[in-house]
PDB file of N, CA and C in Angstrom:
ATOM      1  N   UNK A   1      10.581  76.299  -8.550  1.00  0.00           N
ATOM      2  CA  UNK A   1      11.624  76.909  -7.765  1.00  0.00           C
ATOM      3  C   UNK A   1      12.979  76.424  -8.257  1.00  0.00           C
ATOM      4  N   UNK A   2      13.793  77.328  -8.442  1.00  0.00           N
ATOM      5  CA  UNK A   2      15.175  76.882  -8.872  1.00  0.00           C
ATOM      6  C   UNK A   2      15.912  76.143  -8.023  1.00  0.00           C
ATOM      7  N   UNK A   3      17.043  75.281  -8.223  1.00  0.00           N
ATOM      8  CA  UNK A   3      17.972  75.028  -7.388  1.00  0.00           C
ATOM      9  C   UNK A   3      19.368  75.123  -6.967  1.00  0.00           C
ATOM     10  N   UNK A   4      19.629  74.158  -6.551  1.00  0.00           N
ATOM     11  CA  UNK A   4      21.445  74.769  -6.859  1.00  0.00           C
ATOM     12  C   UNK A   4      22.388  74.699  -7.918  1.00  0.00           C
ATOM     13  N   UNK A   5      21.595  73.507  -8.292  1.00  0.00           N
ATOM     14  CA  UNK A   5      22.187  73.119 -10.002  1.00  0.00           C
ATOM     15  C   UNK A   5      21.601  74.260 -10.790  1.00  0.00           C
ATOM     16  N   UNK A   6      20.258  74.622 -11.060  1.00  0.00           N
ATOM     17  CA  UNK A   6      20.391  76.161 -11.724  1.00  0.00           C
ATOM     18  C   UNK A   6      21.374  76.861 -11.419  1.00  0.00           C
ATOM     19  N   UNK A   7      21.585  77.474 -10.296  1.00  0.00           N
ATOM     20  CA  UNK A   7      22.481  78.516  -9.820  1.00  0.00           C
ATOM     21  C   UNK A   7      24.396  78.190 -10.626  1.00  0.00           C
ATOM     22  N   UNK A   8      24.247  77.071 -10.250  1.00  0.00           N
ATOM     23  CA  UNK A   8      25.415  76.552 -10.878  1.00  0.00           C
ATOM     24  C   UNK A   8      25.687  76.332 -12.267  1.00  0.00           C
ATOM     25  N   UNK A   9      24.588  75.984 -12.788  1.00  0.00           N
ATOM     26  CA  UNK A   9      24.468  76.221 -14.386  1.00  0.00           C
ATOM     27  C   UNK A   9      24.863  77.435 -14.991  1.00  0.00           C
ATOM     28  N   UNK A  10      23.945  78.464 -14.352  1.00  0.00           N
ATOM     29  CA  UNK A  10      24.278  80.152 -14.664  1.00  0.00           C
ATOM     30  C   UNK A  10      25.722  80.311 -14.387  1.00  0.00           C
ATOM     31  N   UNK A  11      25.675  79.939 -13.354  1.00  0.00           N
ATOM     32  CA  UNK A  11      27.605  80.688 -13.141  1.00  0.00           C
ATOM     33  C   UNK A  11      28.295  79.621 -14.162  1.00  0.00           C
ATOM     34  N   UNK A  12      28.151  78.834 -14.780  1.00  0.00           N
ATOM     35  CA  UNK A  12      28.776  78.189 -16.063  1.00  0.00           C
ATOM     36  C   UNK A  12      28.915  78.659 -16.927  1.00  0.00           C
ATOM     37  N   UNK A  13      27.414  79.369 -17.308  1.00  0.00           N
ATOM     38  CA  UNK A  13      27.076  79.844 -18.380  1.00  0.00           C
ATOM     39  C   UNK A  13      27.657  81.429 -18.569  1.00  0.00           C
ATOM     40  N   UNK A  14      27.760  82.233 -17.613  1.00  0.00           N
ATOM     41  CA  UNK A  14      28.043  83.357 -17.405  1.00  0.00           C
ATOM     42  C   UNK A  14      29.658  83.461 -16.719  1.00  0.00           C
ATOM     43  N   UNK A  15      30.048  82.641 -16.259  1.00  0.00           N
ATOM     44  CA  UNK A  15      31.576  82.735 -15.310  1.00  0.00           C
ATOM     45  C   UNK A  15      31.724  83.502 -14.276  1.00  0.00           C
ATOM     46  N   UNK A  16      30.966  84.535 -14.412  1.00  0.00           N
ATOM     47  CA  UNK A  16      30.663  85.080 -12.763  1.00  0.00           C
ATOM     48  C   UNK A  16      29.585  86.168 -12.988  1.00  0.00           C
ATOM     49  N   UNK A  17      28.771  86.248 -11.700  1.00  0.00           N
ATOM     50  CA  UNK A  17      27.595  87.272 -11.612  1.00  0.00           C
ATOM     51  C   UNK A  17      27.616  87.360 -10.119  1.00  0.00           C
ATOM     52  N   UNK A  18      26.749  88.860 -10.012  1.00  0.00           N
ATOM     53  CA  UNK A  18      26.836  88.815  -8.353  1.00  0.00           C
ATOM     54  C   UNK A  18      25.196  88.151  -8.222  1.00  0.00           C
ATOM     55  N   UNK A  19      25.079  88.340  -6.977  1.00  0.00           N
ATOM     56  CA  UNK A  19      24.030  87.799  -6.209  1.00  0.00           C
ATOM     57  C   UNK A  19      22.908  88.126  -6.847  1.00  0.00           C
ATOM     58  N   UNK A  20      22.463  89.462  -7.306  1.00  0.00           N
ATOM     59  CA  UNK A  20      21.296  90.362  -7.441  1.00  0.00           C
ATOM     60  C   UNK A  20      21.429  90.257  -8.725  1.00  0.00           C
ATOM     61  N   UNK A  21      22.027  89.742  -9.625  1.00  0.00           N
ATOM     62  CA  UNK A  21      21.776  89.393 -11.136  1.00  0.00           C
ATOM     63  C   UNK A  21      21.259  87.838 -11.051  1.00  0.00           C
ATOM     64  N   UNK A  22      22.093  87.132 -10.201  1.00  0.00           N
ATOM     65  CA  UNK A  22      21.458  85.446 -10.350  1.00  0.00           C
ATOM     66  C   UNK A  22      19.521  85.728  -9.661  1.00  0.00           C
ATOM     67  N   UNK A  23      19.772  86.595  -9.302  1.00  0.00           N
ATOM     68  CA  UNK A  23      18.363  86.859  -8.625  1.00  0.00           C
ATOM     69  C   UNK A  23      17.602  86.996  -9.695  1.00  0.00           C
ATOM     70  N   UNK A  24      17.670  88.038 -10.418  1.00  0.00           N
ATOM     71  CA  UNK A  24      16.651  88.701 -11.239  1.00  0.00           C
ATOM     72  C   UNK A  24      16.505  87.326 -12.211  1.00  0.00           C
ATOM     73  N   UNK A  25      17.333  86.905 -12.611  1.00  0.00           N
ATOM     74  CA  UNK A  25      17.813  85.841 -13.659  1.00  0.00           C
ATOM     75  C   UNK A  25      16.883  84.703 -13.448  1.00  0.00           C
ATOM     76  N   UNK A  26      16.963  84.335 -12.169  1.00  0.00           N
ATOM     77  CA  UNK A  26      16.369  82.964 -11.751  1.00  0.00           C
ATOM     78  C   UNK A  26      15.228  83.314 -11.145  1.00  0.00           C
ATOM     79  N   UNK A  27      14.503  84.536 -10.992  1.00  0.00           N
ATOM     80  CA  UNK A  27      13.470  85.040  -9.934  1.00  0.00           C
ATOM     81  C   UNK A  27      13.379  84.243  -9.046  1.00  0.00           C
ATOM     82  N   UNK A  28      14.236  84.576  -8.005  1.00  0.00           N
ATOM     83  CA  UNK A  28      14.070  84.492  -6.694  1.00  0.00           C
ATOM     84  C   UNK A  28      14.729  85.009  -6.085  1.00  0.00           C
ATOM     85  N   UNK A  29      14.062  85.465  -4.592  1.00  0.00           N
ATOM     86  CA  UNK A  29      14.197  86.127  -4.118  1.00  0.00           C
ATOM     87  C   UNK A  29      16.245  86.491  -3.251  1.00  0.00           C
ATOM     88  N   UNK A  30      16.462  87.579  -3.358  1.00  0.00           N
ATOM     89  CA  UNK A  30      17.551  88.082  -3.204  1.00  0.00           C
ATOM     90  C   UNK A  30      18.099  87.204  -1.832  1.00  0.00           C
ATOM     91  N   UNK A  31      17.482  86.989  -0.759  1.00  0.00           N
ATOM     92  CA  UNK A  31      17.689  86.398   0.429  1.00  0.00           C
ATOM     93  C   UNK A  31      18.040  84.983   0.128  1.00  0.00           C
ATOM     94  N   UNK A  32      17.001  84.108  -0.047  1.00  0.00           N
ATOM     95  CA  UNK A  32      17.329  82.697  -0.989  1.00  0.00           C
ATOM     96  C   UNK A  32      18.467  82.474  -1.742  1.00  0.00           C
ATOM     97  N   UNK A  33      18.761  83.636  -2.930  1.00  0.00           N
ATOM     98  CA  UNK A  33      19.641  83.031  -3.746  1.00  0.00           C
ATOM     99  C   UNK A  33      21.466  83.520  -3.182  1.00  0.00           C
ATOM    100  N   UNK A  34      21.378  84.928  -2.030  1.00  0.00           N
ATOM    101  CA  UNK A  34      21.903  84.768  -1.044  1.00  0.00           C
ATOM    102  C   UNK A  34      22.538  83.692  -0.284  1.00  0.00           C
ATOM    103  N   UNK A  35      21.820  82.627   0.615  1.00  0.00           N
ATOM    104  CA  UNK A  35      21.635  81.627   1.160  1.00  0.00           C
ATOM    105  C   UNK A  35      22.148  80.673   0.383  1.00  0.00           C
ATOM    106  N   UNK A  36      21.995  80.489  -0.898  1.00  0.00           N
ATOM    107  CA  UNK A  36      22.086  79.140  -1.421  1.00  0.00           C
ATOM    108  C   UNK A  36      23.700  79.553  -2.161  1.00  0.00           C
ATOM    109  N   UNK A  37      24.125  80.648  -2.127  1.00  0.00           N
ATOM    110  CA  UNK A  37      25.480  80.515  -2.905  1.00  0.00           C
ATOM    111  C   UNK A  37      26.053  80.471  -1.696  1.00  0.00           C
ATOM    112  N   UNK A  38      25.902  80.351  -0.560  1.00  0.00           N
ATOM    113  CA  UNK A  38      26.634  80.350   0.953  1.00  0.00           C
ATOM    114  C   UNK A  38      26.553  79.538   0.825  1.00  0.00           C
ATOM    115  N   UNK A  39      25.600  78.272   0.330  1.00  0.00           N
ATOM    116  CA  UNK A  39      26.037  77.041   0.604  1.00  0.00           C
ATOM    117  C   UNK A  39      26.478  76.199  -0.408  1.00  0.00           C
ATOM    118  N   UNK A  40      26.929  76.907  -1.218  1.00  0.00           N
ATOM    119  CA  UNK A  40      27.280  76.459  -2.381  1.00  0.00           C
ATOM    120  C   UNK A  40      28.877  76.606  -2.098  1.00  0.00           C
ATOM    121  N   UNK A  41      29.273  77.611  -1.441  1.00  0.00           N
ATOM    122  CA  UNK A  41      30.523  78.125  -1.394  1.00  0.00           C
ATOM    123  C   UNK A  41      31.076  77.613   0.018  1.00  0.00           C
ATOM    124  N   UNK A  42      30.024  76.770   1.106  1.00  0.00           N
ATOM    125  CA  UNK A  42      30.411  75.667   2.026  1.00  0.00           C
ATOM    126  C   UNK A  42      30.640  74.667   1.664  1.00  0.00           C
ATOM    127  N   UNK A  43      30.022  74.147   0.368  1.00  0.00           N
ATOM    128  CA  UNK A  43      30.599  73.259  -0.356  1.00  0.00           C
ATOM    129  C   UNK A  43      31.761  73.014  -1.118  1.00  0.00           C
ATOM    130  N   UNK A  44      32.441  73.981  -1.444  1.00  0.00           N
ATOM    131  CA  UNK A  44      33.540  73.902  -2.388  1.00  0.00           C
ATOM    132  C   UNK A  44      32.926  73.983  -3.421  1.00  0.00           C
ATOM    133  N   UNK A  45      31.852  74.595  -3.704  1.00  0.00           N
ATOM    134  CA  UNK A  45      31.463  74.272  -5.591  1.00  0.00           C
ATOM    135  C   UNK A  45      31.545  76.194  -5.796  1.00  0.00           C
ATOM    136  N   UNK A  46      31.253  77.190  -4.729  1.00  0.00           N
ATOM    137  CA  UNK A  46      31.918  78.558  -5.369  1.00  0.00           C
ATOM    138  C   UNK A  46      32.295  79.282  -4.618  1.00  0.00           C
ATOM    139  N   UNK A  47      32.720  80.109  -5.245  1.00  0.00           N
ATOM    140  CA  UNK A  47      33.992  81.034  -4.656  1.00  0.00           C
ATOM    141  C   UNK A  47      33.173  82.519  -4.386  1.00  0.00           C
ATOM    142  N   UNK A  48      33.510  83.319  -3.577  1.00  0.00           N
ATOM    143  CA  UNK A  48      33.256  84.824  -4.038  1.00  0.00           C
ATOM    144  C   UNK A  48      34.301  85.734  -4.279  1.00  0.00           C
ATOM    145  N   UNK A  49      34.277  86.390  -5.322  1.00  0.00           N
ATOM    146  CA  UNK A  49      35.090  87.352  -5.293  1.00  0.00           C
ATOM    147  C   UNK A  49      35.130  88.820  -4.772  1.00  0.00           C
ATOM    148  N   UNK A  50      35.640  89.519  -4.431  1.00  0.00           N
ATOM    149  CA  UNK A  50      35.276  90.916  -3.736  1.00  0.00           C
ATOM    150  C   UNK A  50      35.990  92.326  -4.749  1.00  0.00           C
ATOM    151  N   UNK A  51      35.443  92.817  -5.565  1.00  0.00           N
ATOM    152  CA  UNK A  51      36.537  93.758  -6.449  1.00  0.00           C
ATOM    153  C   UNK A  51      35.801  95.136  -5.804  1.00  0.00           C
ATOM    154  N   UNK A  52      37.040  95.860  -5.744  1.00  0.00           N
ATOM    155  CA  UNK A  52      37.003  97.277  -5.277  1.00  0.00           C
ATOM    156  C   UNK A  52      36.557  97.994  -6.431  1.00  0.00           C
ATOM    157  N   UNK A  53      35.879  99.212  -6.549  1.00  0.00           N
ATOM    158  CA  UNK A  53      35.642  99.921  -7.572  1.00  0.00           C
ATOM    159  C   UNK A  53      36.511 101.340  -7.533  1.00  0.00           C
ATOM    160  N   UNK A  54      36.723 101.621  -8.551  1.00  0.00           N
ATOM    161  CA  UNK A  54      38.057 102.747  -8.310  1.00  0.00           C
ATOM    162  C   UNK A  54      36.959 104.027  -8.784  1.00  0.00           C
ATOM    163  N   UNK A  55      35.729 104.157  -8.199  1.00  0.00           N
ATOM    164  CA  UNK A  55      35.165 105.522  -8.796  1.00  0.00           C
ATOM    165  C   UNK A  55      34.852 106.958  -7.519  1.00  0.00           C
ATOM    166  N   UNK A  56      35.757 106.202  -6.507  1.00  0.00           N
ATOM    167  CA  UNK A  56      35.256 107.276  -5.796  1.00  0.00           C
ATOM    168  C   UNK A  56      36.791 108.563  -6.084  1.00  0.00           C
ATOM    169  N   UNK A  57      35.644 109.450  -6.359  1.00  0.00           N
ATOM    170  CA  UNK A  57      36.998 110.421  -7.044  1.00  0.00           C
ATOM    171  C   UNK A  57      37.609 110.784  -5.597  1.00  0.00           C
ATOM    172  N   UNK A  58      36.930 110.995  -4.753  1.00  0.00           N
ATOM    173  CA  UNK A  58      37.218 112.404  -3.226  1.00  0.00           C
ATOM    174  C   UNK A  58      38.648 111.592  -2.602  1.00  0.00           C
ATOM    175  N   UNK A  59      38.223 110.090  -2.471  1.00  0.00           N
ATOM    176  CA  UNK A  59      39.065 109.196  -1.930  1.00  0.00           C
ATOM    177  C   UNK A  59      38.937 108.801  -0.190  1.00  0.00           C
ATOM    178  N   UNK A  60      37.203 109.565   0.079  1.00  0.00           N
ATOM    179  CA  UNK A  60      37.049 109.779   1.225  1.00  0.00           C
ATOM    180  C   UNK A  60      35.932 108.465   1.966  1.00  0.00           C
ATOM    181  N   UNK A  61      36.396 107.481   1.283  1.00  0.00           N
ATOM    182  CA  UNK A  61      35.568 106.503   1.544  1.00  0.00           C
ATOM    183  C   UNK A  61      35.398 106.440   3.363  1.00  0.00           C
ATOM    184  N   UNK A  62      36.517 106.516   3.984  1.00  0.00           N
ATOM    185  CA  UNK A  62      36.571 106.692   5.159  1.00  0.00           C
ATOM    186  C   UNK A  62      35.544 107.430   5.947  1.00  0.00           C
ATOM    187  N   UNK A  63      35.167 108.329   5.474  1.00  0.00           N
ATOM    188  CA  UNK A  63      33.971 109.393   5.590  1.00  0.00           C
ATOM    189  C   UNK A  63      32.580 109.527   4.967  1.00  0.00           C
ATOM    190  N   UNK A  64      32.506 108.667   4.079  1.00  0.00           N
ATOM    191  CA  UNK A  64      31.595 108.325   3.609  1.00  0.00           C
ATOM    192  C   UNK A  64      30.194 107.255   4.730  1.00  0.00           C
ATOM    193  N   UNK A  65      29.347 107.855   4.080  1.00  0.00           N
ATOM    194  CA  UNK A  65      27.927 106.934   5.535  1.00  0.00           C
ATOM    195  C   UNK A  65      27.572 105.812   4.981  1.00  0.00           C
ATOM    196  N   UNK A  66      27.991 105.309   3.376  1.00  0.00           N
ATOM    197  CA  UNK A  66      27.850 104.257   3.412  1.00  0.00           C
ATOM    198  C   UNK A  66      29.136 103.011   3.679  1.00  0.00           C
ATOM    199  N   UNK A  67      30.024 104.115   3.874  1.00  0.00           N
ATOM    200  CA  UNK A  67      31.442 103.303   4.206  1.00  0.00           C
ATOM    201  C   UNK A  67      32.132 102.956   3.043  1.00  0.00           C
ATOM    202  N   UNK A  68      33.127 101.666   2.905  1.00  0.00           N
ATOM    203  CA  UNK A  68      33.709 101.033   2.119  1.00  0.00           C
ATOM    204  C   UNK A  68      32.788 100.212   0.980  1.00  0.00           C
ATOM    205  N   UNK A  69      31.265  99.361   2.171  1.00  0.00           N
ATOM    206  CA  UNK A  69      30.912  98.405   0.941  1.00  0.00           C
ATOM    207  C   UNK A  69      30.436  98.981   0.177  1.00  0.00           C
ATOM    208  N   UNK A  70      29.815 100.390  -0.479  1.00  0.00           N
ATOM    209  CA  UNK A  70      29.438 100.950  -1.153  1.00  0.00           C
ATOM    210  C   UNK A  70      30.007 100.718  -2.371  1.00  0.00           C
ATOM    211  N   UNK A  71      31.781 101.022  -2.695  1.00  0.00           N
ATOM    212  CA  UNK A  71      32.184 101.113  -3.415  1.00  0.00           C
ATOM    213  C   UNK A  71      32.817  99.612  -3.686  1.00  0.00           C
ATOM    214  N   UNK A  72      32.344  98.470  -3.175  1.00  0.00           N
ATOM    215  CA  UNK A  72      32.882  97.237  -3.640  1.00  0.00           C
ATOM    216  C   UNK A  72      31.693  96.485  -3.971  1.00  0.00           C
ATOM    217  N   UNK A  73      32.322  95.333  -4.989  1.00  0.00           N
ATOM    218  CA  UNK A  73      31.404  94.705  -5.659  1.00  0.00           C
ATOM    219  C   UNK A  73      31.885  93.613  -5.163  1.00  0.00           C
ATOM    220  N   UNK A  74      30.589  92.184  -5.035  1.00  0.00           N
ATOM    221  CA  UNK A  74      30.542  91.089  -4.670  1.00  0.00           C
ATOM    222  C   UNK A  74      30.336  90.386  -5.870  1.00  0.00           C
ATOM    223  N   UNK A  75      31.224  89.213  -6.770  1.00  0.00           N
ATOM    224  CA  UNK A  75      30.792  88.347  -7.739  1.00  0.00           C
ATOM    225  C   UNK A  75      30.816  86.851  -7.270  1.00  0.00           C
ATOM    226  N   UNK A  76      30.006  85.996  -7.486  1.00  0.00           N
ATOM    227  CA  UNK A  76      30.649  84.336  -7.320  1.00  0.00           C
ATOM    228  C   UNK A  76      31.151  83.783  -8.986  1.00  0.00           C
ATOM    229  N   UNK A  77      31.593  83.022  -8.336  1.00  0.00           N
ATOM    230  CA  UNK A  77      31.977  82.269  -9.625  1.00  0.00           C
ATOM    231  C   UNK A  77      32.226  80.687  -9.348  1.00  0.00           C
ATOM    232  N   UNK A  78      32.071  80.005  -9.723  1.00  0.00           N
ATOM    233  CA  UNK A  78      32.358  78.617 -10.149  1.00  0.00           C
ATOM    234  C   UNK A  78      34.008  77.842  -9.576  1.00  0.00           C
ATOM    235  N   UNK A  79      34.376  77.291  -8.562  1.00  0.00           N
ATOM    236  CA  UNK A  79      35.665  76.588  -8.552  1.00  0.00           C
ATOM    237  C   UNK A  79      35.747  75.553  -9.049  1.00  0.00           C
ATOM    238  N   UNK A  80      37.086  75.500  -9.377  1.00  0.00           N
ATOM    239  CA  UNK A  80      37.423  74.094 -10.176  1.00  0.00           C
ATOM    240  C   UNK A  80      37.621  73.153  -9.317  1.00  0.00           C
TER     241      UNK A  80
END
């Protein structure tokens, strides 16, 4: 089973990934590796970033059923 120092290694190695790549990466499960960058990021050891994606052409995110988070992406990354 991986730990947090894996998790932290990868985001070294990579500088930022979202959740569901450290997942596939480290096989484990999406919930877990979830969990453990929350507490990684209660720690002061990472950050998340939140980037908007500029592909919705209509501009009707407002109206949209999956809403806003659809079109945003979640990365962590590593603080200094």
């Amino acid at each position: 089973m991986a730990s947090l120092l894996d998790i932290r290694n990868m985001l070294a190695l990579q500088g930022r990934m979202e959740a569901s790549q450290l997942s596939a990466a480290l096989h484990l499960s999406p919930s877990l590796v979830e969990a453990m960058l929350h507490r990684m990021e209660a720690m002061g050891k990472a950050a998340r970033v939140e980037e908007e994606l500029q592909n919705c052409l209509t501009g009707e995110c407002k109206n949209c059923p999956e809403g806003k988070t659809a079109c945003r992406r979640e990365w962590w990354t590593l603080t200094a």
